[in-house]
C-alpha atoms as a PDB file:
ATOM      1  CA  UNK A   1      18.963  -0.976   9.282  1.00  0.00           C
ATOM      2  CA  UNK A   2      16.839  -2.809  10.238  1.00  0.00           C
ATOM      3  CA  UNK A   3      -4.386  -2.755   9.142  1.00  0.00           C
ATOM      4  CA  UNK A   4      -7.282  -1.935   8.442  1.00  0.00           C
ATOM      5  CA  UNK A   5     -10.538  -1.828   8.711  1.00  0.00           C
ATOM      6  CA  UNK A   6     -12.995  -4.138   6.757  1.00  0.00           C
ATOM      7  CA  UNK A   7     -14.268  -2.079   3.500  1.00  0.00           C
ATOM      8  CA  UNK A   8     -17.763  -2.815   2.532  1.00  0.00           C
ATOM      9  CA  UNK A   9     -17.887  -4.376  -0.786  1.00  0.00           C
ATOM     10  CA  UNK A  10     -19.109  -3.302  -4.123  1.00  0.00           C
ATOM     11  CA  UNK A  11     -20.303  -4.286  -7.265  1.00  0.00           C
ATOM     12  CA  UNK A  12     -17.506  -3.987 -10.242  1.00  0.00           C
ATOM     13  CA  UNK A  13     -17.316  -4.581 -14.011  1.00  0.00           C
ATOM     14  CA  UNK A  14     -17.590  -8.634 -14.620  1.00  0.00           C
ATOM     15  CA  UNK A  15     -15.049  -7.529 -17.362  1.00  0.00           C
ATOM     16  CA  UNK A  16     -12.352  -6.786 -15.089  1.00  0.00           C
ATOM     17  CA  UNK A  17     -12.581 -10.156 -12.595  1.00  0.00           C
ATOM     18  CA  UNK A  18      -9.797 -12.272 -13.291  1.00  0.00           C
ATOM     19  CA  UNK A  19     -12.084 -15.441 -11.979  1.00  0.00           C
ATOM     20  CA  UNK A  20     -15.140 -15.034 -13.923  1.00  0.00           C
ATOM     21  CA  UNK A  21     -15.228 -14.842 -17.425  1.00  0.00           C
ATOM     22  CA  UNK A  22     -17.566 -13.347 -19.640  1.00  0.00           C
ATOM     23  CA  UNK A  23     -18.457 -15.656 -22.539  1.00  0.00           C
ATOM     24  CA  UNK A  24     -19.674 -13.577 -26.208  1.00  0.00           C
ATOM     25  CA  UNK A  25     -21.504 -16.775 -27.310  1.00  0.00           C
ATOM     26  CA  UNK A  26     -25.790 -16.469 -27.422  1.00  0.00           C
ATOM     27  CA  UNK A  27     -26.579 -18.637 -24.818  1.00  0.00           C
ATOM     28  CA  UNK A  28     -28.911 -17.668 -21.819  1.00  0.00           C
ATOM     29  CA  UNK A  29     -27.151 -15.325 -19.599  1.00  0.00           C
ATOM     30  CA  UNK A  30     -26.319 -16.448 -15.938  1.00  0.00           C
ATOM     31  CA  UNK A  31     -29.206 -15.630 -13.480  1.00  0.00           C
ATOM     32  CA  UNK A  32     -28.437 -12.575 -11.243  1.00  0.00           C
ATOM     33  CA  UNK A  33     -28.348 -14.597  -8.287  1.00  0.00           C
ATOM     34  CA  UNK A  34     -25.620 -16.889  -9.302  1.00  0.00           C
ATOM     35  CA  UNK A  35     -23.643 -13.947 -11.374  1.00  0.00           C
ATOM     36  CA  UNK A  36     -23.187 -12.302  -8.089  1.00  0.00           C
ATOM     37  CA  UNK A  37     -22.182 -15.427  -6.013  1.00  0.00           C
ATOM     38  CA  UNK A  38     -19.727 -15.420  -8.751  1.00  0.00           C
ATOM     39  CA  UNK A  39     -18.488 -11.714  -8.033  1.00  0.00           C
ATOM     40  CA  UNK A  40     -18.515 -12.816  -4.125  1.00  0.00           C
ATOM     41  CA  UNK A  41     -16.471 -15.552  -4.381  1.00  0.00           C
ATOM     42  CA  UNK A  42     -14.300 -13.619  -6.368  1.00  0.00           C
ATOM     43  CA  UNK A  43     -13.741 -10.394  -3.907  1.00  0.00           C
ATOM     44  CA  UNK A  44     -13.012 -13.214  -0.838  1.00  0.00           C
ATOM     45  CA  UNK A  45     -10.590 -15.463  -3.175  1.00  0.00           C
ATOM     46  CA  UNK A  46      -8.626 -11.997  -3.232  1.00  0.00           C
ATOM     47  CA  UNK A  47      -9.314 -10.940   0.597  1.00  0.00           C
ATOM     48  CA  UNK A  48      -7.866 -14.257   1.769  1.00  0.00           C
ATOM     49  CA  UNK A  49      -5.037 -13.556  -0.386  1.00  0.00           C
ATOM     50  CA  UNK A  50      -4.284 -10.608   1.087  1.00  0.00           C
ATOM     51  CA  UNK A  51      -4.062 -12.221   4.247  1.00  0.00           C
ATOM     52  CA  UNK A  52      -0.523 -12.099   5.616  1.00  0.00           C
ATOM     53  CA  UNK A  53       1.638 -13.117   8.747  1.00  0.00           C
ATOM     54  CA  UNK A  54       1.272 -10.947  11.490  1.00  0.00           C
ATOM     55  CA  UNK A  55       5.015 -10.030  11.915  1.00  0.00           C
ATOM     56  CA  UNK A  56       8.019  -9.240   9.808  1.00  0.00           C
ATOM     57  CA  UNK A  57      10.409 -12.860   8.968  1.00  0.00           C
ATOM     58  CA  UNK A  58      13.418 -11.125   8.610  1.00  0.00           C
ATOM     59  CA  UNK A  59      16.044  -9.083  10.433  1.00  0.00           C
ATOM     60  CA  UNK A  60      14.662  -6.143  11.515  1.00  0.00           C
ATOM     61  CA  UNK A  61      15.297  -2.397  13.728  1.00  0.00           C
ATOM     62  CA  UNK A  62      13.028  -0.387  15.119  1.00  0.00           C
ATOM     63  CA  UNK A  63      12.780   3.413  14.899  1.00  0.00           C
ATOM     64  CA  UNK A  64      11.360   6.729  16.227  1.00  0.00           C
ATOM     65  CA  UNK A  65       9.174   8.242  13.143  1.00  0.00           C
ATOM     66  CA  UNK A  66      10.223  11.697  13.310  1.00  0.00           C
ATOM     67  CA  UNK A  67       8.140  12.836  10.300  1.00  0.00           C
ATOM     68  CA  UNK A  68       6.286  11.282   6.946  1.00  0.00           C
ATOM     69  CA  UNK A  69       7.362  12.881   4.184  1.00  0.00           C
ATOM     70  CA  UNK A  70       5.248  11.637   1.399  1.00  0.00           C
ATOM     71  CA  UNK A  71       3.138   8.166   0.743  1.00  0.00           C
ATOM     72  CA  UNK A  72       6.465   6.092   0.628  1.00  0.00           C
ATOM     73  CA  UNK A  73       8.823   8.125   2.495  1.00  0.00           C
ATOM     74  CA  UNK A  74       9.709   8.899   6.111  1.00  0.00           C
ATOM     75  CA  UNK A  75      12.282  10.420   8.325  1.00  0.00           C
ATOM     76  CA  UNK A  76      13.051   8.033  11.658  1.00  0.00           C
ATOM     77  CA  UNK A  77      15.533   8.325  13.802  1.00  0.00           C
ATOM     78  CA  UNK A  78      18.140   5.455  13.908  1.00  0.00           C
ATOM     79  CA  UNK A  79      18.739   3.872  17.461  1.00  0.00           C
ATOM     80  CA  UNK A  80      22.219   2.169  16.524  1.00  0.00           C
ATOM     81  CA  UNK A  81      24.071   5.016  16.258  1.00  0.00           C
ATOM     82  CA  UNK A  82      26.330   6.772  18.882  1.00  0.00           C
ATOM     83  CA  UNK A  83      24.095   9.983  18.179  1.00  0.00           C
ATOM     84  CA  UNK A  84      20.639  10.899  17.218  1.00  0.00           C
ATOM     85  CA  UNK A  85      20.784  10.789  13.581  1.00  0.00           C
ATOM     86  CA  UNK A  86      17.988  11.753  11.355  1.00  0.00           C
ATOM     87  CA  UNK A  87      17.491   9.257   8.440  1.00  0.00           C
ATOM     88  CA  UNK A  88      15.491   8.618   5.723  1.00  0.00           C
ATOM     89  CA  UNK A  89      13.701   5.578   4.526  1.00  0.00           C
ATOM     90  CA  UNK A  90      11.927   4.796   1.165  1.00  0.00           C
ATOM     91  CA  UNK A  91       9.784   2.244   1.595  1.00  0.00           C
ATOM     92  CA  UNK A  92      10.063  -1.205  -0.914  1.00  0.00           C
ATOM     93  CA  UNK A  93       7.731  -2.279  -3.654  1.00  0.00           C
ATOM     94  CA  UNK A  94       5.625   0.618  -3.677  1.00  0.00           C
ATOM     95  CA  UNK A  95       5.039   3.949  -5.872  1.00  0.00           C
ATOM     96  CA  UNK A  96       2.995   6.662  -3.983  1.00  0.00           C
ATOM     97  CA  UNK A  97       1.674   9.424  -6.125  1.00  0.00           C
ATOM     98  CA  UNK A  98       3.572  12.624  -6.501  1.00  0.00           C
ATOM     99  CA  UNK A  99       2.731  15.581  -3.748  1.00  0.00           C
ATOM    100  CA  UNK A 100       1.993  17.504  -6.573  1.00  0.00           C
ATOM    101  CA  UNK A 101      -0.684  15.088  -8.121  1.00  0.00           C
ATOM    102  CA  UNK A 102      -3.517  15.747  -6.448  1.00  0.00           C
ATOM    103  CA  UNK A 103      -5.797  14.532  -4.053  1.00  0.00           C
ATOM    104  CA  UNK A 104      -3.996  11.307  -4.212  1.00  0.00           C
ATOM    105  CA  UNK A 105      -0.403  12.528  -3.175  1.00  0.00           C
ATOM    106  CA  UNK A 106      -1.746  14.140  -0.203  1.00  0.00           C
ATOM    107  CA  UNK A 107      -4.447  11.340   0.570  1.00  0.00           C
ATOM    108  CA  UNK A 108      -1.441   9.121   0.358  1.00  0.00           C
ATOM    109  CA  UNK A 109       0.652  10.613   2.304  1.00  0.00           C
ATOM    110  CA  UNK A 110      -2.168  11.715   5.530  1.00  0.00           C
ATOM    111  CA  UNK A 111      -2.948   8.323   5.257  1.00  0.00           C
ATOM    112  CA  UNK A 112       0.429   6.854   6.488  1.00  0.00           C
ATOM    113  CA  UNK A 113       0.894   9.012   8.804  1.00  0.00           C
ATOM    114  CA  UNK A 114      -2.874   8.079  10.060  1.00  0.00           C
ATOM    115  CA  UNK A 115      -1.220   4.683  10.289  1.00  0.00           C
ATOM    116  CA  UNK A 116       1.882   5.018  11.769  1.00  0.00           C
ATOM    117  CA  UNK A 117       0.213   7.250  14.994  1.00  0.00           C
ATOM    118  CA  UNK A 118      -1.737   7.919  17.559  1.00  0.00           C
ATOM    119  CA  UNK A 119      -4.151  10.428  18.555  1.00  0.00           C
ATOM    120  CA  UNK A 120      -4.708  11.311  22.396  1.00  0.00           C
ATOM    121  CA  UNK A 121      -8.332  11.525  23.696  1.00  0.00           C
ATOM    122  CA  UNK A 122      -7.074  15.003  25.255  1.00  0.00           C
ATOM    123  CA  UNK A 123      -5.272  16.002  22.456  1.00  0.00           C
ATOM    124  CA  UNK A 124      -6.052  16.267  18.642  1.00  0.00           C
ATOM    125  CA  UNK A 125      -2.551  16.495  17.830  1.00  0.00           C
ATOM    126  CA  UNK A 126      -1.370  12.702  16.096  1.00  0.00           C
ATOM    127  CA  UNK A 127       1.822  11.476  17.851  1.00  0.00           C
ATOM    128  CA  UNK A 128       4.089   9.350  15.505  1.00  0.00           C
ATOM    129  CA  UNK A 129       4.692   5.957  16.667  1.00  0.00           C
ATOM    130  CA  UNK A 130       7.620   3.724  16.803  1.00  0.00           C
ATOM    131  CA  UNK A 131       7.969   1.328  13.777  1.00  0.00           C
ATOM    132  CA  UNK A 132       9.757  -1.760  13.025  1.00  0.00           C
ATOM    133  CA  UNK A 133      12.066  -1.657   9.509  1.00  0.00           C
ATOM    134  CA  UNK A 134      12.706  -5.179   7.245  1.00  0.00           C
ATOM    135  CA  UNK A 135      15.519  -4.683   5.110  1.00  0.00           C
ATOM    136  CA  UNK A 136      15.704  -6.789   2.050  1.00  0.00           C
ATOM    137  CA  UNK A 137      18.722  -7.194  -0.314  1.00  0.00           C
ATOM    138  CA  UNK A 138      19.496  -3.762  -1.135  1.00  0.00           C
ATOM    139  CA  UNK A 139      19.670  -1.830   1.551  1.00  0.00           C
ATOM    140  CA  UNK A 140      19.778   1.659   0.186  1.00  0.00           C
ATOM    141  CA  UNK A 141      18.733   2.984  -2.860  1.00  0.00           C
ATOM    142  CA  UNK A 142      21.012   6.081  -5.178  1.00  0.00           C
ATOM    143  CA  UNK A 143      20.276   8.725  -3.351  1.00  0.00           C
ATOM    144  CA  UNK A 144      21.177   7.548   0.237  1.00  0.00           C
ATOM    145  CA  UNK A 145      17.855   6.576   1.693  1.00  0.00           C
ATOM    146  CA  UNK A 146      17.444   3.646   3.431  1.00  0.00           C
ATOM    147  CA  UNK A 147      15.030   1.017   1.761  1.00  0.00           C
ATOM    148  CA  UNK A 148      12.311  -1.002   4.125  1.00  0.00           C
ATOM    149  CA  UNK A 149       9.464  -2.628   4.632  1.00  0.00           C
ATOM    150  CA  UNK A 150       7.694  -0.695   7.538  1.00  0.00           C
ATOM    151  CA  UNK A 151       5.527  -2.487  10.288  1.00  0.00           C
ATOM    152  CA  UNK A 152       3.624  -1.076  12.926  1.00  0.00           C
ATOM    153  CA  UNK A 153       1.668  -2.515  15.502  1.00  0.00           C
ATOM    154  CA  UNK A 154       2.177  -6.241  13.548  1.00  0.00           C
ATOM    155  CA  UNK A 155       0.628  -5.127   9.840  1.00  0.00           C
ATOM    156  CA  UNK A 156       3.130  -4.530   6.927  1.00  0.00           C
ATOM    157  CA  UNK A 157       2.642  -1.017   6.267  1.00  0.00           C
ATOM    158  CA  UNK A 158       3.581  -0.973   2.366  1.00  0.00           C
ATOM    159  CA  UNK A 159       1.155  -3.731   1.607  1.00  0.00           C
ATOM    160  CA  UNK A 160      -1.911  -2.136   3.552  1.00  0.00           C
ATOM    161  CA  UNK A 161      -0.884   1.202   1.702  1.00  0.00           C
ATOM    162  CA  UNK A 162      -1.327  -0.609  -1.758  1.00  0.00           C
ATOM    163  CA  UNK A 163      -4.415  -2.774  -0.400  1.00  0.00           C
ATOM    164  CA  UNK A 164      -6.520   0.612   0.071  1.00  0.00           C
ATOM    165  CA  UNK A 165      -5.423   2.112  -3.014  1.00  0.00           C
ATOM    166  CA  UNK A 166      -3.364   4.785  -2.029  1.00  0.00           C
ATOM    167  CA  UNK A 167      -0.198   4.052  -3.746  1.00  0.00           C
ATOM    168  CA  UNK A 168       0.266   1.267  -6.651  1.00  0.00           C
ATOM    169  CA  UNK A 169       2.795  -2.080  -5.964  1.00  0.00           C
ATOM    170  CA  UNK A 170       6.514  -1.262  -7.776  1.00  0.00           C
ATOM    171  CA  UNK A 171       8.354  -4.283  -8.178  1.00  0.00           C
ATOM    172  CA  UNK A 172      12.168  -3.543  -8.434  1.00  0.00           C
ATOM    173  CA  UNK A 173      14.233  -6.160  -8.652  1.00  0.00           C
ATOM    174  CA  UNK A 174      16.353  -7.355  -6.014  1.00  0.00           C
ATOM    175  CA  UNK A 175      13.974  -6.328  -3.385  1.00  0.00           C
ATOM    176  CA  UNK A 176      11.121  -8.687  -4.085  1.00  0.00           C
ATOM    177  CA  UNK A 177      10.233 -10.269  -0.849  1.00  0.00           C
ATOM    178  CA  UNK A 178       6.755  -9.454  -0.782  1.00  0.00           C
ATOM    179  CA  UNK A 179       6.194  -9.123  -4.085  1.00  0.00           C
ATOM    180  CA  UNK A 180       3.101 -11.899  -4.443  1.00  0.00           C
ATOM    181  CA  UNK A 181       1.353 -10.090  -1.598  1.00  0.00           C
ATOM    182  CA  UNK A 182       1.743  -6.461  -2.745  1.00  0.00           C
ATOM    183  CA  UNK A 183       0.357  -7.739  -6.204  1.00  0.00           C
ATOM    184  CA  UNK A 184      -2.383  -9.224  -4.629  1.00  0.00           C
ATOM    185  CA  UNK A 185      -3.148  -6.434  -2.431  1.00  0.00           C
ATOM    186  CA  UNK A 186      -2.999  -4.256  -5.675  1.00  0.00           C
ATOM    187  CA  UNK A 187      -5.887  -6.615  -7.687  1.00  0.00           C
ATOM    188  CA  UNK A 188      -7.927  -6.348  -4.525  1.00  0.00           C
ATOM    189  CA  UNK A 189      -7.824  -2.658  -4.518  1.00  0.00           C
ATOM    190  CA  UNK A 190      -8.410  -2.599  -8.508  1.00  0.00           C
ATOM    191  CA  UNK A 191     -11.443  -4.415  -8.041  1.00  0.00           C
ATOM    192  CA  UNK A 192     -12.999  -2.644  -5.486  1.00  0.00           C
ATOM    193  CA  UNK A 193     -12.037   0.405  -6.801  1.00  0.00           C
ATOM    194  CA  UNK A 194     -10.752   1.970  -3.612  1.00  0.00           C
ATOM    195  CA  UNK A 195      -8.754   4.928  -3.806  1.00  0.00           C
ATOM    196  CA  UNK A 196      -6.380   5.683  -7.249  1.00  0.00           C
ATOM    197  CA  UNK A 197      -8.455   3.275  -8.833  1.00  0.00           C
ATOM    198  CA  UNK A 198     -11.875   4.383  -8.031  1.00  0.00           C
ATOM    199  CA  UNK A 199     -13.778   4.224 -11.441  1.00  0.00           C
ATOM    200  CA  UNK A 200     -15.114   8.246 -10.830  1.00  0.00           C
ATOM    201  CA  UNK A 201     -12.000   9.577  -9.770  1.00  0.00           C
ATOM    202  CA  UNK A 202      -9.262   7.427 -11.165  1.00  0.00           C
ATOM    203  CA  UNK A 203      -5.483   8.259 -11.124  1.00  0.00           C
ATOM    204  CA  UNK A 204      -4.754   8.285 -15.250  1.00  0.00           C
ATOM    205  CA  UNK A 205      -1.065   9.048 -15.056  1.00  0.00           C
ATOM    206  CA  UNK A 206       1.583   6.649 -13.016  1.00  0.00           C
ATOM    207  CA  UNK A 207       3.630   8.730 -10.472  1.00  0.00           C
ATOM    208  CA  UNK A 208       6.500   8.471 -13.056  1.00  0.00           C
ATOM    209  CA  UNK A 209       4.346   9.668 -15.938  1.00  0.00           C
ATOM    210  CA  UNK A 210       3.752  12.281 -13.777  1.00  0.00           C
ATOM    211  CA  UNK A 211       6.730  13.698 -13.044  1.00  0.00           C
ATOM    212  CA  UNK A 212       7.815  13.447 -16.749  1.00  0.00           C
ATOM    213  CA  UNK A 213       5.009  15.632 -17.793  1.00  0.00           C
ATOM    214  CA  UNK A 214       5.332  18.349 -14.889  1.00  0.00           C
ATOM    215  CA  UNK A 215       9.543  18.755 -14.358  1.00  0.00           C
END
């Protein structure tokens, strides 16, 4: 088988930029002004990072979303066979938190189906789009679901996901295409605190952790 909005940008820890660093020694401290070019220059390093080619550069199908199940899975409906056949697909190189871990399973998951649809001006009701699936080298995982990257409307849909902090990036090895962008979209996120890694409200326990700790 075969993005966003701008977020407004915020002040975060010096500690946790990875291009300033924060010398212990006793001489004079920056001056504000240039400690928050600094931070600037920082945040956009890490935006144009995240930039990323507008369409998928791989073999690729596209389905009928039937229903999202969760932050990183969704039921489509697969085109190339004879009949209408239901499928799932797990998307690559992400970890969304569990349904049961709230807010952030259910943030997660609203959110991609927010993504994936469209909403009538007559009609409240969201209508599930058509989206395009990337394959990489495995092309299903144990359990029978299809593995994908997900694009709609020419943004990769797992990277976005990552990029506003609603899942974390899950490298697993051999599907590791967009591995440098989902790790940059991740640090991005971290540093602006968005979502699972908002400093008020932060997600302490990985989806895995989570699981372990409620069977």
């Amino acid at each position: 088988m075969g993005r966003w909005g701008e977020a407004q940008s915020k002040e975060f820890p010096l500690s946790e930029c990875p291009c300033v660093r924060v010398s212990s020694s006793p001489h004079p401290r920056t001056p504000a002004p240039l400690l928050r070019l600094s931070i600037f220059c920082c945040c956009c390093l890490l935006l144009v990072g995240c930039q990323s080619t507008p369409v998928p550069s791989g073999r690729t199908v596209t389905v009928q979303v039937q229903r999202v199940v969760s932050g990183q899975t969704l039921d489509v409906v697969n085109p190339t066979q004879q009949r209408a056949v239901i499928e799932r697909v797990r998307l690559i190189g992400i970890e969304a938190p569990d349904l049961k871990q709230e807010p952030w399973g259910s943030a997660a998951k609203n959110r991609f189906e927010q993504m994936i649809s469209q909403t009538p001006d007559h009609n409240q009701q969201i209508v599930l789009q058509p989206v395009v699936l990337e394959p990489d080298v495995q092309e299903k995982d144990s359990t029978g679901r299809w593995l994908a990257y997900v694009w709609y409307d020419g943004v990769l849909i797992n990277e976005q996901l990552v990029k506003q902090g609603y899942v974390i990036a899950a490298p697993r090895s051999p599907n590791k295409k967009y591995d440098e962008r989902f790790a940059r979209a991740q640090e991005y996120a971290r540093l602006m605190g968005y979502g699972i890694w908002n400093p008020d409200q932060p997600m302490r326990l990985t989806p895995a952790e989570f699981r372990r700790q409620n069977p």
